[in-house]
Protein backbone atom coordinates (compact mmCIF):
# COMPACT_ATOMS: atom_id res chain seq x y z
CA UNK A 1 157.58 16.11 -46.45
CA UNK A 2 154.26 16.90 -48.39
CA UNK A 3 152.03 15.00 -51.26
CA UNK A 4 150.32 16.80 -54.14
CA UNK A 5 146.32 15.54 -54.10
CA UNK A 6 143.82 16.35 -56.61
CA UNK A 7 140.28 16.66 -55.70
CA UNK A 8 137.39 16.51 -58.53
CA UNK A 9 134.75 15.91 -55.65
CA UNK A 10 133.23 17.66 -52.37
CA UNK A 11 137.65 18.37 -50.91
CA UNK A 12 137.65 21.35 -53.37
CA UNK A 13 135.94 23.19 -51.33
CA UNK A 14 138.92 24.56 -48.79
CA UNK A 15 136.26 24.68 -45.72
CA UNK A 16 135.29 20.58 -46.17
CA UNK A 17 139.39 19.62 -46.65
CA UNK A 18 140.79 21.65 -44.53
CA UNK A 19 138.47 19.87 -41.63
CA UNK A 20 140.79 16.75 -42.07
CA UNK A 21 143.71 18.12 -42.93
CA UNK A 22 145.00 21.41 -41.61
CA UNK A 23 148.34 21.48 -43.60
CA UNK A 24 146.74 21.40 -47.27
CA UNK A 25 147.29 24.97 -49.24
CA UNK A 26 146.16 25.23 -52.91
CA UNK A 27 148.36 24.53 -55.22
CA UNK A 28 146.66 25.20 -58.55
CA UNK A 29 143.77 24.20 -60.11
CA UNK A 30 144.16 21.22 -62.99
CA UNK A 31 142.60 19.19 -65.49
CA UNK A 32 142.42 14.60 -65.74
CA UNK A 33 142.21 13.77 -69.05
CA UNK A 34 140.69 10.74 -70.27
CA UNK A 35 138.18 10.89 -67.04
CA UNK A 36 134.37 11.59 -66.41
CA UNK A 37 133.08 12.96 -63.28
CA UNK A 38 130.19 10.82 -61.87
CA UNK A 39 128.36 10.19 -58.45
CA UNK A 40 128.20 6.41 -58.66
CA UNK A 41 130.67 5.41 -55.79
CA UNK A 42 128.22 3.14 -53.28
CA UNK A 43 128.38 5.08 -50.08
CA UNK A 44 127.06 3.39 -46.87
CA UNK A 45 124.35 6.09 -46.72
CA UNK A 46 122.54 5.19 -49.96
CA UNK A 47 123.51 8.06 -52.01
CA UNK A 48 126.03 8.06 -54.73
CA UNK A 49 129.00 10.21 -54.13
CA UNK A 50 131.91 11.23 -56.84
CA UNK A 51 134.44 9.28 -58.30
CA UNK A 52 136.16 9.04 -61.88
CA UNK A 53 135.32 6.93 -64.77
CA UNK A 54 137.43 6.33 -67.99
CA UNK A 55 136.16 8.27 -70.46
CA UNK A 56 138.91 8.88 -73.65
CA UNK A 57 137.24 11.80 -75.30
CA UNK A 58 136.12 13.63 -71.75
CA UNK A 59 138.04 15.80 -68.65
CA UNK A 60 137.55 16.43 -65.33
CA UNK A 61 138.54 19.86 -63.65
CA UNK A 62 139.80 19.86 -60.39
CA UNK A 63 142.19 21.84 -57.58
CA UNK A 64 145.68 20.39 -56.80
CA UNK A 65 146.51 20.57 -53.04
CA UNK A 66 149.92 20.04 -51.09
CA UNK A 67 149.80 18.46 -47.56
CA UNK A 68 151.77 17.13 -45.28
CA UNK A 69 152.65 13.19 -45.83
CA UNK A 70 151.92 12.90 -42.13
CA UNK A 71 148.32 13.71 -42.53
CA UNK A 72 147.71 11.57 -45.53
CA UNK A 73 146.78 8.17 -43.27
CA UNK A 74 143.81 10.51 -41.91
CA UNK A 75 142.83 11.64 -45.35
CA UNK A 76 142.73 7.54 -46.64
CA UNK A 77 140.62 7.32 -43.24
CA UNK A 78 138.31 10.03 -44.32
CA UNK A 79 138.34 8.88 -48.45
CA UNK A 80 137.10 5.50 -47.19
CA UNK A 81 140.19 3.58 -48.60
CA UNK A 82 139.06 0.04 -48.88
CA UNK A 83 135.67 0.71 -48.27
CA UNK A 84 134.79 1.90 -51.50
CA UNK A 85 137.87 4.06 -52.76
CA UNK A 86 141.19 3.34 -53.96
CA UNK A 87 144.29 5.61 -53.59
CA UNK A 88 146.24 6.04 -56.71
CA UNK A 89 149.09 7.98 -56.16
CA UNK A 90 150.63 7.72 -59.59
CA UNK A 91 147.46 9.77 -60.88
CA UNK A 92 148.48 12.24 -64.12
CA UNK A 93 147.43 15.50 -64.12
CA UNK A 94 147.48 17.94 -67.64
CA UNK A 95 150.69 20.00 -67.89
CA UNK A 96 152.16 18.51 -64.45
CA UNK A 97 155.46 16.44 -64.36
CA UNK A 98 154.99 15.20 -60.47
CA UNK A 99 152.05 12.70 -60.34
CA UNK A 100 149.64 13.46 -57.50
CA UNK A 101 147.46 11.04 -55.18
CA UNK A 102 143.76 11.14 -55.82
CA UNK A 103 140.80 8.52 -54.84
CA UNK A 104 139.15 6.59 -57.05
CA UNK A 105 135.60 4.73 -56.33
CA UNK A 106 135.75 0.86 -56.45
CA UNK A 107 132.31 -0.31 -55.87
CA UNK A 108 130.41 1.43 -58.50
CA UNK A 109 126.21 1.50 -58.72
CA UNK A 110 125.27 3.82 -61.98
CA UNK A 111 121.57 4.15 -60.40
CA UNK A 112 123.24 5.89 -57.43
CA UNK A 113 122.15 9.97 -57.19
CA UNK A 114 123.93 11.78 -54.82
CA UNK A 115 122.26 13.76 -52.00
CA UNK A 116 120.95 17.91 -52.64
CA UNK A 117 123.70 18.90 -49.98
CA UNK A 118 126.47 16.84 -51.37
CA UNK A 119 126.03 18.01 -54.98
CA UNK A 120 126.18 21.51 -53.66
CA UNK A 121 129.42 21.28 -51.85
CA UNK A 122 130.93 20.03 -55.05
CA UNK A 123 129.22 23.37 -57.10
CA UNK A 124 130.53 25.60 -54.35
CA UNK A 125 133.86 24.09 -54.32
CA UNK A 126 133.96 24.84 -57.97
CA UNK A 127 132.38 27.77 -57.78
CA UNK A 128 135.33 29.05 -55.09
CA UNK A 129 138.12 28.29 -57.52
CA UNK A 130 136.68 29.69 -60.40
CA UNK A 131 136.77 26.32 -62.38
CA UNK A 132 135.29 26.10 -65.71
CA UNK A 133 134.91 22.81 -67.81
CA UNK A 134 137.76 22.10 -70.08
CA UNK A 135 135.89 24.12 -73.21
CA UNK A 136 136.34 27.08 -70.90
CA UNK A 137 133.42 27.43 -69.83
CA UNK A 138 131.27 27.22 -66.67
CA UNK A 139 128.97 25.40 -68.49
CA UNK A 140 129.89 21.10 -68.40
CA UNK A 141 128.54 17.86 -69.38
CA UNK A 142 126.50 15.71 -67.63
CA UNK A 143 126.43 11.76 -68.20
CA UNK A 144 122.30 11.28 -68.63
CA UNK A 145 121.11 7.82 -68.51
CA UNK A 146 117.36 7.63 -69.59
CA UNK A 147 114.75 5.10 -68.95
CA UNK A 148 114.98 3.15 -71.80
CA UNK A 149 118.28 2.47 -70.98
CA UNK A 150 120.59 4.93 -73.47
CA UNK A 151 123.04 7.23 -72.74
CA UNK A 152 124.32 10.79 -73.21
CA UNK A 153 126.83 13.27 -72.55
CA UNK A 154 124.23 16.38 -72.53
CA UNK A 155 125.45 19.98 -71.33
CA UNK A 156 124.17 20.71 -67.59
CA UNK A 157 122.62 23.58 -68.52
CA UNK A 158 120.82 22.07 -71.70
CA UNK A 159 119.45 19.82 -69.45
CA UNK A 160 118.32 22.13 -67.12
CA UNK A 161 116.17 23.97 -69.93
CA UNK A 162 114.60 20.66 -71.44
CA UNK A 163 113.24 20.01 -68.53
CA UNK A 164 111.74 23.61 -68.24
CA UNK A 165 110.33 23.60 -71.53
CA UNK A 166 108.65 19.69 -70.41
CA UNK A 167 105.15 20.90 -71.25
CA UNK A 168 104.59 17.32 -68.64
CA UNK A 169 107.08 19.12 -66.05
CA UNK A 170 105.31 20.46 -63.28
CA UNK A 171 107.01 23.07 -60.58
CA UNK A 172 104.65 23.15 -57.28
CA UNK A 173 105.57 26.18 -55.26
CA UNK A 174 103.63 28.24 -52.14
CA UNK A 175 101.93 31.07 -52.98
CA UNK A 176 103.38 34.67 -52.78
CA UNK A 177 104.41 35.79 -49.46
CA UNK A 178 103.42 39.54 -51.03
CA UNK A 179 105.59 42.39 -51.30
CA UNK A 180 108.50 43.49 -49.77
CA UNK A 181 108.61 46.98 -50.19
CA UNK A 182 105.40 48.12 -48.70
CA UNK A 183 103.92 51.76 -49.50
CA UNK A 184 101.68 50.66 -46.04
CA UNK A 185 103.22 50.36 -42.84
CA UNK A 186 102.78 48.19 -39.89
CA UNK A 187 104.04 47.46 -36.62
CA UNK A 188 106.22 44.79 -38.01
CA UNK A 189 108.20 47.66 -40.59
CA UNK A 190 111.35 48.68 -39.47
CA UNK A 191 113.43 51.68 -41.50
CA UNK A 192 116.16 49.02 -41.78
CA UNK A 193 117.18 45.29 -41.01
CA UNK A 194 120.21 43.14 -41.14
CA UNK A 195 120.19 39.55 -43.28
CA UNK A 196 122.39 37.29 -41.15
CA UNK A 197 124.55 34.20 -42.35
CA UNK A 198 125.54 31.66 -39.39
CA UNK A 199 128.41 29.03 -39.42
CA UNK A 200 127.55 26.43 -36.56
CA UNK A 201 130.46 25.19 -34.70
CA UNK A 202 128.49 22.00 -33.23
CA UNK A 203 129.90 18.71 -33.19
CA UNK A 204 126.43 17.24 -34.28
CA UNK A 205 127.64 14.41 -36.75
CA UNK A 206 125.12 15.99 -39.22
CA UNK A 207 125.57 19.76 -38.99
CA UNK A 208 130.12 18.33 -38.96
CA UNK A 209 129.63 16.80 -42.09
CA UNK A 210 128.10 19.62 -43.90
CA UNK A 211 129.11 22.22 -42.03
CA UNK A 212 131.11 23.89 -45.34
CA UNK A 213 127.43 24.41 -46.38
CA UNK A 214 125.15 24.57 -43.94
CA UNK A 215 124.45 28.16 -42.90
CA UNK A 216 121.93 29.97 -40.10
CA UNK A 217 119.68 32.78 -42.52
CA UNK A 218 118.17 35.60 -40.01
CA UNK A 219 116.79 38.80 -40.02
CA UNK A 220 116.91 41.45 -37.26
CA UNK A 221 116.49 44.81 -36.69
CA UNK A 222 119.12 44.82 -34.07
CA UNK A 223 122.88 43.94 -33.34
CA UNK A 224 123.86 40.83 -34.19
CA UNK A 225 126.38 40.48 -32.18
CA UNK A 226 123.95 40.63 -28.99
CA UNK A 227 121.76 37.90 -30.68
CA UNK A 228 124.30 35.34 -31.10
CA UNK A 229 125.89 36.40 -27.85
CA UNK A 230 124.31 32.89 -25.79
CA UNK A 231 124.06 30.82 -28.97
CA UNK A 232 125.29 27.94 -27.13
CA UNK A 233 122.62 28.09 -24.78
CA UNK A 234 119.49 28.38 -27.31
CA UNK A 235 118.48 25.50 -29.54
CA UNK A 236 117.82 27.98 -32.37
CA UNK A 237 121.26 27.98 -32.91
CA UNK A 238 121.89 24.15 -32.78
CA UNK A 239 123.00 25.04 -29.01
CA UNK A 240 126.31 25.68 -29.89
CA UNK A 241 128.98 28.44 -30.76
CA UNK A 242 128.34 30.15 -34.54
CA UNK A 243 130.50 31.76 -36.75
CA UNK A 244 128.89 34.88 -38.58
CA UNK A 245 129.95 34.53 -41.71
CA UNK A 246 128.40 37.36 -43.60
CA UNK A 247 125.85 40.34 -43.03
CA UNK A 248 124.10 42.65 -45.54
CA UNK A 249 122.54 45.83 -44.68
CA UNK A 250 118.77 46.32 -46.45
CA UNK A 251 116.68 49.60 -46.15
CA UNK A 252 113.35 50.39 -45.72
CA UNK A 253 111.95 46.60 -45.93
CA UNK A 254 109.31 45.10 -43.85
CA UNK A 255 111.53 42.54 -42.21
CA UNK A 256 108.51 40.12 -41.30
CA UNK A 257 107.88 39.44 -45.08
CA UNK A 258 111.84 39.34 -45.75
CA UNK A 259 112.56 36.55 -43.49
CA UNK A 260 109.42 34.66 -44.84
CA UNK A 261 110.32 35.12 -48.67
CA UNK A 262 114.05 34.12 -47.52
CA UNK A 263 112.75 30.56 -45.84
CA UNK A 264 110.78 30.34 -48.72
CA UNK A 265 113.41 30.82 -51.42
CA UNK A 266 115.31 28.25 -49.71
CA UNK A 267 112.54 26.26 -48.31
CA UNK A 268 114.21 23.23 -50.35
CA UNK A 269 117.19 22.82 -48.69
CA UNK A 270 115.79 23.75 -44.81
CA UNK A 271 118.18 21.12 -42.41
CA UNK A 272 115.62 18.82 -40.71
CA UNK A 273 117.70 17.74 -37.76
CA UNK A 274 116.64 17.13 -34.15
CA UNK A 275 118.57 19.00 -31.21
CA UNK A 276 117.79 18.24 -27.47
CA UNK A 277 117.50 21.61 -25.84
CA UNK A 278 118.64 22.64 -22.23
CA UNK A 279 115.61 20.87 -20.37
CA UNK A 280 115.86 17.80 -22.92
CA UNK A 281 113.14 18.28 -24.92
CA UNK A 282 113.48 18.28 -28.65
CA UNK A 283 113.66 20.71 -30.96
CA UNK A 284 113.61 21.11 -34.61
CA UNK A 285 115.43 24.15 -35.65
CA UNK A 286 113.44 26.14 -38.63
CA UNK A 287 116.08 28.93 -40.00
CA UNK A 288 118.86 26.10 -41.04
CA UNK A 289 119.49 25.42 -45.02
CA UNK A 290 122.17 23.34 -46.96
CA UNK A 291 123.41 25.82 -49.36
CA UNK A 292 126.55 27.38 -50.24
CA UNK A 293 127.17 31.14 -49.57
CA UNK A 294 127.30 32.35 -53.25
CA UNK A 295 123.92 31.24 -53.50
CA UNK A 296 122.82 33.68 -50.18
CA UNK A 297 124.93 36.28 -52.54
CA UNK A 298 122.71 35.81 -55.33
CA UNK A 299 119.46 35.72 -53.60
CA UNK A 300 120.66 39.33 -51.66
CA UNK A 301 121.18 41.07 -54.69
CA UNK A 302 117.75 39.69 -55.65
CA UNK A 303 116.04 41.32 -52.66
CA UNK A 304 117.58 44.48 -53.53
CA UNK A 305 116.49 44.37 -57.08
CA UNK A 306 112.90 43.55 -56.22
CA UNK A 307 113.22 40.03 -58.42
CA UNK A 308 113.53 37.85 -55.22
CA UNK A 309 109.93 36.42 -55.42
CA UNK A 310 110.35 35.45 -59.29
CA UNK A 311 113.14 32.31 -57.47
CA UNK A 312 113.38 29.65 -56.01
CA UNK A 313 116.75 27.46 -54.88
CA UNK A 314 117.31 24.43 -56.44
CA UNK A 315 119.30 21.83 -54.64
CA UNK A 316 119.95 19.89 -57.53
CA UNK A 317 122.21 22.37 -59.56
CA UNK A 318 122.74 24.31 -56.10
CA UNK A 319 121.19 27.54 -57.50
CA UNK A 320 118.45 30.06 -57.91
CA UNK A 321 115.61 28.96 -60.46
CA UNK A 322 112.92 30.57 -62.20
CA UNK A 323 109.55 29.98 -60.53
């Protein structure tokens, strides 16, 4: 027997659900009527994370999955039923006859923001389905709460460009890390280099809970393969097994300058976790960054279009910014 569940939140994403429950296949994606999206649900470690509030003249898009009934004690477990969520299981979905189950947050704190690598499991989870908000576009509105204590439902994006246009706002970023295309060579050049994207398969509670977004960015000259081959023997790689996940093939770069402007671009979201290494002696790992893959995507093409060093990643909307 199976359940239909309908995740608004971080489950979207297939990579983060399928972790606690193997059975669950897409369905479809849907709409809630009548809801809100917001990141007020009180988890234990101080950030808000995403639950529904009434809202009559608002919708939430989400995905609609089917899993077995026998995995749906471990997905309470996981949801944090009675510590924080409720299970509905009569919960409507637009243009659906069969209710589905979904979680809804019971101990509410509006002040609550949730973390950069939370909100951008969400966005990529989205982002992987193709949702769109319910005026059809991927565009959707965002419940503002200013100082003085009034609220708004203002577009996402309008946001975003009010606070650009902040003549107060300030942006502090590192200087340029120069050019990547040189006309001068140096011993550093090589005629071509490979940009690397690492899955860790560590059972580090940190890099398991956001392992759907957390990703290993590398240059080399050489094979891959051969680099990663001991991966569970070199704290560089969070001394465990990796997953290569993607690899894009760049010409005539100076790969020096490429790996810098990469760590730069995503400089914001750099993992700062602690990993003992084989002699016990700690280790901070520098080439680690919460961010989903269609943002590595974006900043690729970027690099081959010469535009890279105009961006910057934002872990707030989980995307490339203007400098």
């Amino acid at each position: 027997m199976t359940f239909l569940y309908f995740a608004y939140g971080s489950n979207m994403l297939p990579a983060r659900l399928l972790g606690r429950c193997p059975s669950a296949k897409v369905v479809r994606t849907g709409v809630a009527r009548a809801w809100s999206l917001a990141f007020s649900k009180a988890s234990k470690d101080g950030s808000g994370k995403a639950t529904l509030v009434i809202a009559p003249n608002s919708a939430v898009p989400g995905v609609i999955f089917e899993i077995d009934l026998a995995e749906r004690e471990r997905l309470d477990r996981h949801e944090g039923v009675g510590s924080g969520y409720r299970r509905d299981d009569t919960f409507a979905i637009e243009g659906s006859t069969v209710p589905a189950s979904s979680y809804l947050g019971t101990s509410l704190d509006h002040t609550l923001r949730p973390f950069d690598w939370y909100l951008a499991t969400v966005i990529a989870g989205a982002e992987y389905h193709g949702l769109k908000a319910p005026n059809g576009e991927t565009d959707a509105r965002l419940r503002v709460i200013y100082s003085n204590g009034t609220e708004s439902d203002l577009l996402l994006r309008s946001l975003q460009r009010a606070l650009y246009k902040d003549e107060a706002g300030r942006r502090i970023t590192e200087p340029s890390a120069g050019p990547l295309f040189d006309d001068q060579t140096d011993d550093s050049d090589q005629a071509s280099g490979t940009i690397y994207v690492l899955r860790s398969k560590s059972d580090h509670p940190v890099v398991a809970e956001n392992r759907a977004v957390l990703h290993k960015i590398g240059v080399t000259g050489g094979s891959v393969e051969r680099r990663i081959a001991n991966a569970r023997l070199d704290p560089t790689y969070l001394m465990a097994e990796v997953e290569l996940v993607a690899t894009y093939e760049l010409y005539n770069i100076n790969r020096a300058k490429l790996e810098t402007v990469i760590h730069k671009v995503f400089g914001a979201a750099r993992l700062d976790v602690e990993i003992m290494d084989r002699l016990g002696r700690p280790i901070v790992p520098k080439e680690w960054f919460l961010v989903p893959l269609f943002a590595v995507d974006e900043a690729v093409n970027r690099i081959k279009d010469g535009s890279i060093t105009g961006y910057v990643y934002d872990p707030e909307s989980a995307r490339l910014v203007t400098r």
